[in-house]
PDB file of N, CA and C in Angstrom:
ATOM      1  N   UNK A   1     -96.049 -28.428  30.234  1.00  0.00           N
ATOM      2  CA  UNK A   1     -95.653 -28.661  31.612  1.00  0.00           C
ATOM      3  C   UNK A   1     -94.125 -28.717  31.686  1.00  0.00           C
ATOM      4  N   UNK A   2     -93.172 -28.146  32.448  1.00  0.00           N
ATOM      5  CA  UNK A   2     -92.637 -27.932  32.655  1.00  0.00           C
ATOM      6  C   UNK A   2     -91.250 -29.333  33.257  1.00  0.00           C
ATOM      7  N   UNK A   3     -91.015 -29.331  33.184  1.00  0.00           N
ATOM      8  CA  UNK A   3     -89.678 -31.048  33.295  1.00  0.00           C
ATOM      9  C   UNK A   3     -88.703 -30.364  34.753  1.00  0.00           C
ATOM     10  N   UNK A   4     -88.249 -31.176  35.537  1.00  0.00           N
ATOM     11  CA  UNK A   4     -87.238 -30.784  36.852  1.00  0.00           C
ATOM     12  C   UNK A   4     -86.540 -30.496  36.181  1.00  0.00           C
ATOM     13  N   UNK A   5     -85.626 -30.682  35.069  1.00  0.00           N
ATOM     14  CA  UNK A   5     -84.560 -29.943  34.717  1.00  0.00           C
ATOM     15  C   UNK A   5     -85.163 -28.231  33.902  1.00  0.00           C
ATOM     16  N   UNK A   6     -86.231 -27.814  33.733  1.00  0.00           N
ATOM     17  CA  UNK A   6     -86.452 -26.661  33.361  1.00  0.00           C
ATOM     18  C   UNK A   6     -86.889 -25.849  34.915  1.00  0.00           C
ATOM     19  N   UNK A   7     -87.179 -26.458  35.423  1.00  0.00           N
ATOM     20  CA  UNK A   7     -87.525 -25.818  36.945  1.00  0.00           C
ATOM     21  C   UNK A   7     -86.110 -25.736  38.032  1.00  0.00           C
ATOM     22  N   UNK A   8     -85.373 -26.275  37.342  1.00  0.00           N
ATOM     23  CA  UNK A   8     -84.151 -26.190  38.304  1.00  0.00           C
ATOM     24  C   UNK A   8     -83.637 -25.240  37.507  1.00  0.00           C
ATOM     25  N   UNK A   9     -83.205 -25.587  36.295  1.00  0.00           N
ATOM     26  CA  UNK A   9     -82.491 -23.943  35.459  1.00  0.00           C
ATOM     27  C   UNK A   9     -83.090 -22.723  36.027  1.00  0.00           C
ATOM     28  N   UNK A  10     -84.256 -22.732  35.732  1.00  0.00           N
ATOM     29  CA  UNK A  10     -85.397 -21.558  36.090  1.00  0.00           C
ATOM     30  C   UNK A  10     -84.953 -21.094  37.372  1.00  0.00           C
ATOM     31  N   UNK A  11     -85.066 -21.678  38.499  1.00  0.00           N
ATOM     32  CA  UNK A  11     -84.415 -21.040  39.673  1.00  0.00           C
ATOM     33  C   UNK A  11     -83.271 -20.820  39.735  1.00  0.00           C
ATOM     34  N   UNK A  12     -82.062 -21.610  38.975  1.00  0.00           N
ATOM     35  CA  UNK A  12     -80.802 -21.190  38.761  1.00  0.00           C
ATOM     36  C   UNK A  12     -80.575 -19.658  38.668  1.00  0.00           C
ATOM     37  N   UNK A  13     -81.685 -19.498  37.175  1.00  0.00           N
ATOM     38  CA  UNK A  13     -81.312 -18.115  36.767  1.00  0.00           C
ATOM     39  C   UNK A  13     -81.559 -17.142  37.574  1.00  0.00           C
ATOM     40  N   UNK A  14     -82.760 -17.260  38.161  1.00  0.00           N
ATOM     41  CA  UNK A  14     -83.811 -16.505  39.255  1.00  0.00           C
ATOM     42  C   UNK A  14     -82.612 -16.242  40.258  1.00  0.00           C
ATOM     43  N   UNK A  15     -82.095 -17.259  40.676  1.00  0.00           N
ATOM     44  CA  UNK A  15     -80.775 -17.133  41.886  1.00  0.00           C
ATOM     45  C   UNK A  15     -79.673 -16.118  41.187  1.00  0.00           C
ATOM     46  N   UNK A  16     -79.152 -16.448  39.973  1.00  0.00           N
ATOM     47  CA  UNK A  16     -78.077 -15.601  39.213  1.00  0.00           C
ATOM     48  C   UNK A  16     -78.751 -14.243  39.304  1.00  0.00           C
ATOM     49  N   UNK A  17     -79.693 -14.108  38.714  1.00  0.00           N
ATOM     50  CA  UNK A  17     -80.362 -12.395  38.660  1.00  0.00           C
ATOM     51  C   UNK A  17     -80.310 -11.862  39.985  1.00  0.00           C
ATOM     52  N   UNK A  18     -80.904 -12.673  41.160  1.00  0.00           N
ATOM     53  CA  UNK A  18     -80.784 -12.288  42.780  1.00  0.00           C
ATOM     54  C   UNK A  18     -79.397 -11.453  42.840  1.00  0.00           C
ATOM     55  N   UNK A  19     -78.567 -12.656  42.895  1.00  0.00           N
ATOM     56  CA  UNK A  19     -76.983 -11.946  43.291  1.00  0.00           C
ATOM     57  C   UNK A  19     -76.376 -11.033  42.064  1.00  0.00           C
ATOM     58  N   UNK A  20     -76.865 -10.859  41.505  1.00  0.00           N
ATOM     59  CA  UNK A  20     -76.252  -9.753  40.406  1.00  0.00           C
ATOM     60  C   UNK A  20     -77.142  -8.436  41.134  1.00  0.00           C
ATOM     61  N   UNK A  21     -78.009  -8.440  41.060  1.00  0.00           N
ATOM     62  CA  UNK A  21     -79.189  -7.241  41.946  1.00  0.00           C
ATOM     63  C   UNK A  21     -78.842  -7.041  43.222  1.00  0.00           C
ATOM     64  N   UNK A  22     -78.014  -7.622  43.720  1.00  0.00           N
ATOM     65  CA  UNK A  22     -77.320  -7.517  45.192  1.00  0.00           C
ATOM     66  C   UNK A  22     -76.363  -7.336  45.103  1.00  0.00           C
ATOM     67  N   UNK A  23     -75.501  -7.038  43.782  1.00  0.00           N
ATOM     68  CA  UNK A  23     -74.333  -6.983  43.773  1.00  0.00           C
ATOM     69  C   UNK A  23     -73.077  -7.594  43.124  1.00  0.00           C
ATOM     70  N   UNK A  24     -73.525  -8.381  42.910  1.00  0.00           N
ATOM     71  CA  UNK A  24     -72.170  -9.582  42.351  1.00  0.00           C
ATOM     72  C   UNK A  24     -71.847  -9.204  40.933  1.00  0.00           C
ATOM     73  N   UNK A  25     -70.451  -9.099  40.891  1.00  0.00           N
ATOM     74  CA  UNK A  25     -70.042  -8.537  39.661  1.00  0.00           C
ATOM     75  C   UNK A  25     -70.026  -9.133  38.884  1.00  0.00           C
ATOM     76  N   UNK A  26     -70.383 -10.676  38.599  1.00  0.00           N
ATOM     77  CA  UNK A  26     -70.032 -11.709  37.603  1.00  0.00           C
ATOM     78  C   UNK A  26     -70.547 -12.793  38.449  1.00  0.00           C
ATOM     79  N   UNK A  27     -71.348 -13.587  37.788  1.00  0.00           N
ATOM     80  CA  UNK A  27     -71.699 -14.642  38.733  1.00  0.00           C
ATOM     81  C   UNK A  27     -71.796 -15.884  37.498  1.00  0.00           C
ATOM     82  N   UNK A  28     -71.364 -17.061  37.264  1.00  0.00           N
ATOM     83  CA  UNK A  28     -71.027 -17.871  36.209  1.00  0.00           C
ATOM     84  C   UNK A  28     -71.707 -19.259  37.005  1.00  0.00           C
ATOM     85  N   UNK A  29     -72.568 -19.855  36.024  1.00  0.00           N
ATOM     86  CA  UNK A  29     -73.594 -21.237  35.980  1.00  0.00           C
ATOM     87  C   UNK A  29     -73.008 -22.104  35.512  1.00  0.00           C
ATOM     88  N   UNK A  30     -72.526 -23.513  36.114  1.00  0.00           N
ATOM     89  CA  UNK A  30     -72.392 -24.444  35.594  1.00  0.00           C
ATOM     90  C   UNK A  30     -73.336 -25.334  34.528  1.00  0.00           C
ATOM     91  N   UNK A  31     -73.317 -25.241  33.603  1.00  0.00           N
ATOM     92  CA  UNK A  31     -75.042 -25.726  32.699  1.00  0.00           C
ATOM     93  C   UNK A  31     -74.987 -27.208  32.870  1.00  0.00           C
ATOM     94  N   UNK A  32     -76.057 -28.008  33.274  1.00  0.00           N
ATOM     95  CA  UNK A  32     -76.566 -29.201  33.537  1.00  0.00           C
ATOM     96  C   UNK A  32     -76.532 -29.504  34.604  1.00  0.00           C
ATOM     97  N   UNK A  33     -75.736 -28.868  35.817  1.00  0.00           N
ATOM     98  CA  UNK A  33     -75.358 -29.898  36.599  1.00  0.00           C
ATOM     99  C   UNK A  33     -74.601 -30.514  36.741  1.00  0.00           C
ATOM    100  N   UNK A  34     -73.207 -30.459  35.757  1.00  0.00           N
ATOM    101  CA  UNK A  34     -72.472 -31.319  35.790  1.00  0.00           C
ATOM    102  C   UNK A  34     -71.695 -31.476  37.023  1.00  0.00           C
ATOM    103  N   UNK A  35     -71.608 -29.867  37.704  1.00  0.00           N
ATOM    104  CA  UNK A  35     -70.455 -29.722  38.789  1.00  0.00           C
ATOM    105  C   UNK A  35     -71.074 -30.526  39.821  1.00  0.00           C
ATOM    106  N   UNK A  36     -70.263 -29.850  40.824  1.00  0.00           N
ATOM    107  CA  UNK A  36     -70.797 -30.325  42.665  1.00  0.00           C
ATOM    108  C   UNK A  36     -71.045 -28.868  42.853  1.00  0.00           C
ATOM    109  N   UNK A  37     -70.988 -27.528  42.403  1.00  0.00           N
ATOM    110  CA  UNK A  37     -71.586 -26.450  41.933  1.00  0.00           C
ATOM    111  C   UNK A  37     -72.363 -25.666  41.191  1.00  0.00           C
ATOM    112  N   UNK A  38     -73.852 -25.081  41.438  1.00  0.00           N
ATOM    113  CA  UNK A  38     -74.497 -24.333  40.414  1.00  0.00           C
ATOM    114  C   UNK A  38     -73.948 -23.686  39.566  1.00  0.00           C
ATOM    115  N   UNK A  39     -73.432 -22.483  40.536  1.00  0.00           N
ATOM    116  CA  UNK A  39     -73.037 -20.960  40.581  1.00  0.00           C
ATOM    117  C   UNK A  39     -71.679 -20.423  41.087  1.00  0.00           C
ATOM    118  N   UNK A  40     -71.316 -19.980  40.886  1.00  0.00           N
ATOM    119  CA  UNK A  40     -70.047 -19.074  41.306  1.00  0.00           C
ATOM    120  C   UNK A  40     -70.186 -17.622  41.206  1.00  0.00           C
ATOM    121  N   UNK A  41     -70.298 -16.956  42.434  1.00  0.00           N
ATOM    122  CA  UNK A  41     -70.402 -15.452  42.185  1.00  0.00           C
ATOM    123  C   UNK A  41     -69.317 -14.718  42.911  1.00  0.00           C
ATOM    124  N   UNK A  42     -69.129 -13.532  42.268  1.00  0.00           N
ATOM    125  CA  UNK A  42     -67.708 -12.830  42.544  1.00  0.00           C
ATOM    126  C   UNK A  42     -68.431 -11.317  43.368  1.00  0.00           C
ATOM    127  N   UNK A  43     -67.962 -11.159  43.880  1.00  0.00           N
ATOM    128  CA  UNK A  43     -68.409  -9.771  44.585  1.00  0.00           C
ATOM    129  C   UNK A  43     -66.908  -8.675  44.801  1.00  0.00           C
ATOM    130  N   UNK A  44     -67.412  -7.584  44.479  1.00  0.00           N
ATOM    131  CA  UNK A  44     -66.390  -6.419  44.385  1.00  0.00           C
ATOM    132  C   UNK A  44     -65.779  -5.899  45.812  1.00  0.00           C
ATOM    133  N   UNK A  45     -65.254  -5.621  46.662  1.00  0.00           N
ATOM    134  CA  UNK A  45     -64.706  -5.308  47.920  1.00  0.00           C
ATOM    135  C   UNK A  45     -66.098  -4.818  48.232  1.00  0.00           C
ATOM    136  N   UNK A  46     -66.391  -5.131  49.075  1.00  0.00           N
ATOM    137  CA  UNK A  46     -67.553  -4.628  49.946  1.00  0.00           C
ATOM    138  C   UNK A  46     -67.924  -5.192  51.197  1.00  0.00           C
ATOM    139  N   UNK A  47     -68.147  -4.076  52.187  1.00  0.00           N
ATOM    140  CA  UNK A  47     -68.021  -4.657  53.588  1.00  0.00           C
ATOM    141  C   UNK A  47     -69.453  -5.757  53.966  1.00  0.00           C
ATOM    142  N   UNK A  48     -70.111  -4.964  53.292  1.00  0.00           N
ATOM    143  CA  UNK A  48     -71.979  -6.445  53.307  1.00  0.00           C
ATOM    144  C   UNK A  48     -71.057  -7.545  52.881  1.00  0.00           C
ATOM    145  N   UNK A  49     -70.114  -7.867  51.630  1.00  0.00           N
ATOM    146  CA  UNK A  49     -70.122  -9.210  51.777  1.00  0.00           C
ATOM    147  C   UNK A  49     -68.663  -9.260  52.161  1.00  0.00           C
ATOM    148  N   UNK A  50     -67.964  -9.820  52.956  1.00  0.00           N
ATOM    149  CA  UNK A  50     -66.363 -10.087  53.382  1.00  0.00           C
ATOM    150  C   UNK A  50     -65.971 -11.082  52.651  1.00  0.00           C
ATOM    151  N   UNK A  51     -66.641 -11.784  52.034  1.00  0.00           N
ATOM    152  CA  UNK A  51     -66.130 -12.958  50.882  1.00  0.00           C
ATOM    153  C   UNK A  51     -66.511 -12.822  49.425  1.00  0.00           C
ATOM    154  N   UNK A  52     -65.113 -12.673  49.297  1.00  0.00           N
ATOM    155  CA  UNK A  52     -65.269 -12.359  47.981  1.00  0.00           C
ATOM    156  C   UNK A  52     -65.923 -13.006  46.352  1.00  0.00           C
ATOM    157  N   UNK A  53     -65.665 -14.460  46.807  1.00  0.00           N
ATOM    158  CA  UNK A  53     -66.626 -15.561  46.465  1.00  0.00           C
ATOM    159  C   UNK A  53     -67.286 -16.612  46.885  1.00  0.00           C
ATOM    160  N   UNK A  54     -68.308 -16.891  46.054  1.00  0.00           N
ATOM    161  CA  UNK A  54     -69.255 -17.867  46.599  1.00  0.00           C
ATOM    162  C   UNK A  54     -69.309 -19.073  45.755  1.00  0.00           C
ATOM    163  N   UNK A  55     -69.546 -20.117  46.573  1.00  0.00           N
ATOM    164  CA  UNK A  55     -69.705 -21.254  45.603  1.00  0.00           C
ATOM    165  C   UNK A  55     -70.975 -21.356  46.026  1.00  0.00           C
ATOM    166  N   UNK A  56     -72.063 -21.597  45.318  1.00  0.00           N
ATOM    167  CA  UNK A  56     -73.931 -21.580  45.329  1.00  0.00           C
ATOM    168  C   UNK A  56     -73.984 -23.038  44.928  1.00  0.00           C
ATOM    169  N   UNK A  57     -74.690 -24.120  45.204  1.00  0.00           N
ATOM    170  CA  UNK A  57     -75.583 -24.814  45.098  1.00  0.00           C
ATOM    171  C   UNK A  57     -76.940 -24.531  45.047  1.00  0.00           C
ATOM    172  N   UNK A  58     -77.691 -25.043  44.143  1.00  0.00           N
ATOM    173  CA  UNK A  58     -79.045 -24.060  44.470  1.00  0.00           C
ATOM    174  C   UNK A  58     -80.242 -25.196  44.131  1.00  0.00           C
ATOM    175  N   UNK A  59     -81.036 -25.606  45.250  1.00  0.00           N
ATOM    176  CA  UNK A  59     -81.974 -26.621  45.581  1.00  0.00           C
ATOM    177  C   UNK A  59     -83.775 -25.486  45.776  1.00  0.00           C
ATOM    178  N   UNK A  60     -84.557 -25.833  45.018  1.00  0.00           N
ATOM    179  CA  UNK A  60     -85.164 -25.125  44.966  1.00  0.00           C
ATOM    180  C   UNK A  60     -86.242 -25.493  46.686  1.00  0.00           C
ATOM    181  N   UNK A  61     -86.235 -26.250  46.526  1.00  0.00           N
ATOM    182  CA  UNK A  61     -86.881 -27.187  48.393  1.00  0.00           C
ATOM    183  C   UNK A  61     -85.991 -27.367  49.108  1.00  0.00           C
ATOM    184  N   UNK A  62     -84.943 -26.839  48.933  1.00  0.00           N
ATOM    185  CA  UNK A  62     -83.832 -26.206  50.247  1.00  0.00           C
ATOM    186  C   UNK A  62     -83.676 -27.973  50.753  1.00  0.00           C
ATOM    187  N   UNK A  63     -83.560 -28.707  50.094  1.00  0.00           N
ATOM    188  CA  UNK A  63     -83.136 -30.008  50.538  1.00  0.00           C
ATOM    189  C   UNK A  63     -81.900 -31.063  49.761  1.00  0.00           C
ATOM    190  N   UNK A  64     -80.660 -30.160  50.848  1.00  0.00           N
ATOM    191  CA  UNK A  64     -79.423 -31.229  49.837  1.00  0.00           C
ATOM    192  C   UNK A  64     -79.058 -32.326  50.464  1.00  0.00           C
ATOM    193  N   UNK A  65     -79.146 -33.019  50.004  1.00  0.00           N
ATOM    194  CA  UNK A  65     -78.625 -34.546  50.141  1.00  0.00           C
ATOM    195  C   UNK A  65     -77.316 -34.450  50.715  1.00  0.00           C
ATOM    196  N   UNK A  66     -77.260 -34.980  51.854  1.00  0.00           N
ATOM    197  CA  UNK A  66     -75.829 -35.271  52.516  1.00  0.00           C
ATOM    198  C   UNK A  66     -74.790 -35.884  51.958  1.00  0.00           C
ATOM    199  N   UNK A  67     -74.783 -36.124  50.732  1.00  0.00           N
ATOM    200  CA  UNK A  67     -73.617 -36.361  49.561  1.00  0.00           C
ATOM    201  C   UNK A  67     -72.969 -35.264  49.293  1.00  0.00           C
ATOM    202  N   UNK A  68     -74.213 -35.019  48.718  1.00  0.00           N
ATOM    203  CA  UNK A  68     -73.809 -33.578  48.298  1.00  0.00           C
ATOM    204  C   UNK A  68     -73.357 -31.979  49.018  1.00  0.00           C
ATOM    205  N   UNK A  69     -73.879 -32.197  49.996  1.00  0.00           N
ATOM    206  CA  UNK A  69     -73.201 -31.527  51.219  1.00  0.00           C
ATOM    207  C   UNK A  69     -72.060 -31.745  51.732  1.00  0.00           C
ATOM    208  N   UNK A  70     -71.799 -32.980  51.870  1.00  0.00           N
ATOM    209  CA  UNK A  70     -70.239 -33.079  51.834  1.00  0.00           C
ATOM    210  C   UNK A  70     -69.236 -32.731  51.007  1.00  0.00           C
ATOM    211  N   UNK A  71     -69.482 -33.416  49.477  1.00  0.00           N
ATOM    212  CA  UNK A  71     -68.751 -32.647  48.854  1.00  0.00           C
ATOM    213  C   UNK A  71     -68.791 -31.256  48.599  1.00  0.00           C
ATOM    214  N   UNK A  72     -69.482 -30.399  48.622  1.00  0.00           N
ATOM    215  CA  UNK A  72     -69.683 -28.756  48.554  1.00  0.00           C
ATOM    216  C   UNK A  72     -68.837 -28.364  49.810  1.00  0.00           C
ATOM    217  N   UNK A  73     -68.719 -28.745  50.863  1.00  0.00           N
ATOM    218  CA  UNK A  73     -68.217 -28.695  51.983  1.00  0.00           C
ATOM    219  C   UNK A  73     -66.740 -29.151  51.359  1.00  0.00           C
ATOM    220  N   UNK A  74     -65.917 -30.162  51.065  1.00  0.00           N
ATOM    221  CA  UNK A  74     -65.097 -30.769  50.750  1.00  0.00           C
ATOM    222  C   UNK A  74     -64.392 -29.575  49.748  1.00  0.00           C
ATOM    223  N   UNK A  75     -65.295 -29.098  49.311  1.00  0.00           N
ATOM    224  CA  UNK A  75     -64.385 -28.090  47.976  1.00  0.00           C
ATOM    225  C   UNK A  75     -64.251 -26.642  48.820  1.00  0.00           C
ATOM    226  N   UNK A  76     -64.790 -26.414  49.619  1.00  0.00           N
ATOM    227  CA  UNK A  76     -64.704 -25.004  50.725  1.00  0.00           C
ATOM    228  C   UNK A  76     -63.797 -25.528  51.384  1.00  0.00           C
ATOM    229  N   UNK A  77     -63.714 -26.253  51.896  1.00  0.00           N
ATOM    230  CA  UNK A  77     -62.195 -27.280  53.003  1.00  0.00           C
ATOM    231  C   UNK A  77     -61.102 -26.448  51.955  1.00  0.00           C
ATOM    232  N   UNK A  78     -60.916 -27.427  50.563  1.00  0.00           N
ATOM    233  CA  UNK A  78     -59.652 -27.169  49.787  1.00  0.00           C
ATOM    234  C   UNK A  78     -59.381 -25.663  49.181  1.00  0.00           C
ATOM    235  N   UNK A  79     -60.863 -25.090  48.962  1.00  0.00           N
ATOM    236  CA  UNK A  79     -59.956 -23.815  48.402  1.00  0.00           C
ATOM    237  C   UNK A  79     -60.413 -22.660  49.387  1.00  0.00           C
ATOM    238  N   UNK A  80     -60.723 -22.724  50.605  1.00  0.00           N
ATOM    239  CA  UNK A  80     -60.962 -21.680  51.522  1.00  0.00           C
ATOM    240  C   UNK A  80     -62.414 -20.732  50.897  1.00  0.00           C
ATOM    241  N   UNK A  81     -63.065 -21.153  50.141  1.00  0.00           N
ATOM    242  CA  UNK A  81     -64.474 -20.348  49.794  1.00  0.00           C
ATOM    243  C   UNK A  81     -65.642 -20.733  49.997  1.00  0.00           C
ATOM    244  N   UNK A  82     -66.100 -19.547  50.989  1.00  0.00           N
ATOM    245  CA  UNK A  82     -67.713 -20.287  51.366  1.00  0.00           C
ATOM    246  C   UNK A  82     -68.781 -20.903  50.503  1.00  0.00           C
ATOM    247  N   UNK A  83     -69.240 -22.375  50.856  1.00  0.00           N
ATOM    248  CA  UNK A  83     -70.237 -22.466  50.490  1.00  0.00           C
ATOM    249  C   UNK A  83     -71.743 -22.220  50.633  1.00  0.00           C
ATOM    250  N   UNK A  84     -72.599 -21.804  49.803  1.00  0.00           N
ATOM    251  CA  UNK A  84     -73.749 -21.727  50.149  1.00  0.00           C
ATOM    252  C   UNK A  84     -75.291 -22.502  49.693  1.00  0.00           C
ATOM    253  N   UNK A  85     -76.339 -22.605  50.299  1.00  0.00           N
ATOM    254  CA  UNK A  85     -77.414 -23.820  49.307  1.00  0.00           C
ATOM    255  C   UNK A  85     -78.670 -22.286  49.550  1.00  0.00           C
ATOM    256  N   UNK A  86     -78.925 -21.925  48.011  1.00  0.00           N
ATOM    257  CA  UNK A  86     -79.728 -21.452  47.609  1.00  0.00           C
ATOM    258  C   UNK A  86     -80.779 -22.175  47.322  1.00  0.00           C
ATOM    259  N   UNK A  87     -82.334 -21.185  48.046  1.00  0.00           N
ATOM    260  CA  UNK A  87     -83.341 -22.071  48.411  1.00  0.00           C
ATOM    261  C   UNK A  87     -84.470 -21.114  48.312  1.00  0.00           C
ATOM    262  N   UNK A  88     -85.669 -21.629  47.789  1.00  0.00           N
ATOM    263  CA  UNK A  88     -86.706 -20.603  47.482  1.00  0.00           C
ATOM    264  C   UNK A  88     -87.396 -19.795  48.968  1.00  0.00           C
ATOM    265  N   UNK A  89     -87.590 -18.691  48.997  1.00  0.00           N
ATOM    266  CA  UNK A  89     -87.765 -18.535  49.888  1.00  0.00           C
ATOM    267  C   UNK A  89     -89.040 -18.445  50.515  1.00  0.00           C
ATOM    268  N   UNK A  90     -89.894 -17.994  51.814  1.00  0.00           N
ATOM    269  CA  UNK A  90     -90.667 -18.443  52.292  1.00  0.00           C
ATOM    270  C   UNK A  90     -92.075 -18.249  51.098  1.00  0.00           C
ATOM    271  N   UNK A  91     -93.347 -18.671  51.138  1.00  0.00           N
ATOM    272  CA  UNK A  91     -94.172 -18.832  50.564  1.00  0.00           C
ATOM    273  C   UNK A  91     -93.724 -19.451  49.166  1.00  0.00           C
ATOM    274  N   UNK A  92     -92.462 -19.143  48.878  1.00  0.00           N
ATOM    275  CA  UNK A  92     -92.218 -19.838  47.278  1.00  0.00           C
ATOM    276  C   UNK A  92     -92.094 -18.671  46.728  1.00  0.00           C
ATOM    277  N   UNK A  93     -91.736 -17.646  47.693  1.00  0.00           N
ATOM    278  CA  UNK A  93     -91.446 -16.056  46.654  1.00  0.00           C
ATOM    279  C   UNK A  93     -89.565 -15.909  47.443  1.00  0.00           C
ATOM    280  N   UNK A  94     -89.058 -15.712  46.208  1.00  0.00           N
ATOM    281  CA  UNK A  94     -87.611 -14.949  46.240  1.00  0.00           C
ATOM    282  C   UNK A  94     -86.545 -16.041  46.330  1.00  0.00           C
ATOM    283  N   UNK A  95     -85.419 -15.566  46.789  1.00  0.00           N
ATOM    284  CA  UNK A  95     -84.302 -16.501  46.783  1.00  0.00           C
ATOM    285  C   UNK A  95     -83.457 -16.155  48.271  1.00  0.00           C
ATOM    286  N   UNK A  96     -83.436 -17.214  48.965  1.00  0.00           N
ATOM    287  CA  UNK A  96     -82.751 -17.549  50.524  1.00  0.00           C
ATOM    288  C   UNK A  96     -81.490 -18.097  50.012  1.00  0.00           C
ATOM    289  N   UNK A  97     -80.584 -17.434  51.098  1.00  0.00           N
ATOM    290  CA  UNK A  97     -79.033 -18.154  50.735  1.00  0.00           C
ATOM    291  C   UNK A  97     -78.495 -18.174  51.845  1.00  0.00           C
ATOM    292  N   UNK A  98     -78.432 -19.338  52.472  1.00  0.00           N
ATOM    293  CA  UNK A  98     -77.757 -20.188  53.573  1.00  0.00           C
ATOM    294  C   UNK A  98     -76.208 -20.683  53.493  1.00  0.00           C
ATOM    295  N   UNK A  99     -75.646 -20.333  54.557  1.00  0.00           N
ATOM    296  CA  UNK A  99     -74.329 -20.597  54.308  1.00  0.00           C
ATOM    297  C   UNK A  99     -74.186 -22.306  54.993  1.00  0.00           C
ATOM    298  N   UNK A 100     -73.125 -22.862  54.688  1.00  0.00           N
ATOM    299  CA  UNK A 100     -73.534 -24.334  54.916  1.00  0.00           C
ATOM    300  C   UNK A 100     -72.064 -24.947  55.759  1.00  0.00           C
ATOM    301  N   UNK A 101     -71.374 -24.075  56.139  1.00  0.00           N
ATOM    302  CA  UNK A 101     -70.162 -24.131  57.039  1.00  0.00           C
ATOM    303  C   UNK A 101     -70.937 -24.622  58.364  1.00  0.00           C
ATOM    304  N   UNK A 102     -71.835 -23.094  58.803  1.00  0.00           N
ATOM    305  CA  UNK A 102     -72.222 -22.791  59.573  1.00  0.00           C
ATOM    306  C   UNK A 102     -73.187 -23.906  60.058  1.00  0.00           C
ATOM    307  N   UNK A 103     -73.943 -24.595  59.279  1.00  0.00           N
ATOM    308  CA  UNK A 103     -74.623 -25.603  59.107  1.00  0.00           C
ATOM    309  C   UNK A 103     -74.263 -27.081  60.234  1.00  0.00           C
ATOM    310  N   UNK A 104     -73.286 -26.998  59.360  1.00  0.00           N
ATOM    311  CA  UNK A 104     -72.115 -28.320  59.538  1.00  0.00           C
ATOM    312  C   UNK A 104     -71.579 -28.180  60.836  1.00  0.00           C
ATOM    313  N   UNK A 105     -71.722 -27.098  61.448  1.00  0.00           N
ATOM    314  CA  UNK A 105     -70.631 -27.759  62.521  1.00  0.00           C
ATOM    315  C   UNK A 105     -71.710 -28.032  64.423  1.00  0.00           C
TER     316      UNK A 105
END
């Protein structure tokens, strides 16, 4: 049986493979958790995405704690890069990515 920290990696990666298959030229995992960030993905000039990076949080029940939303928010304030909360998507198939600016206001 499987432990929350192997089910959260697990979608981590699932999320990393997403945005690499969509595009992202490099996309780099914080391992454990330590950050206030999953993921970081870089995308090559392209008009689908106008930002060139992403900072990912990635909640597999699309439910972040308003701590933690603040600070993810707090680090998009200081360095001008969108944040987003990656979230399984409907039925429990694929990966949803919500921007969380947009959220907030």
């Amino acid at each position: 049986m499987a432990t929350n920290y192997q089910r959260g990696r697990a979608f981590e990666y699932r999320t990393r493979d997403k945005l690499l298959k969509d595009g992202a030229v490099y996309v780099m995992r914080a391992a454990q958790s330590k950050g206030k960030v999953d993921l970081i993905a870089c995308w090559p000039l392209h008009p689908k995405y106008p930002d060139q990076v992403w900072l990912i949080q990635c909640k597999r029940d699309g439910k972040l704690p308003k701590v933690e939303r603040d600070a993810l928010l707090q680090i998009e304030f200081n360095t001008g890069l969108p944040a987003y909360l990656a979230k399984t998507g409907a039925n429990g198939r694929g990966v949803v990515f919500q921007r969380l600016y947009k959220e907030a206001q």
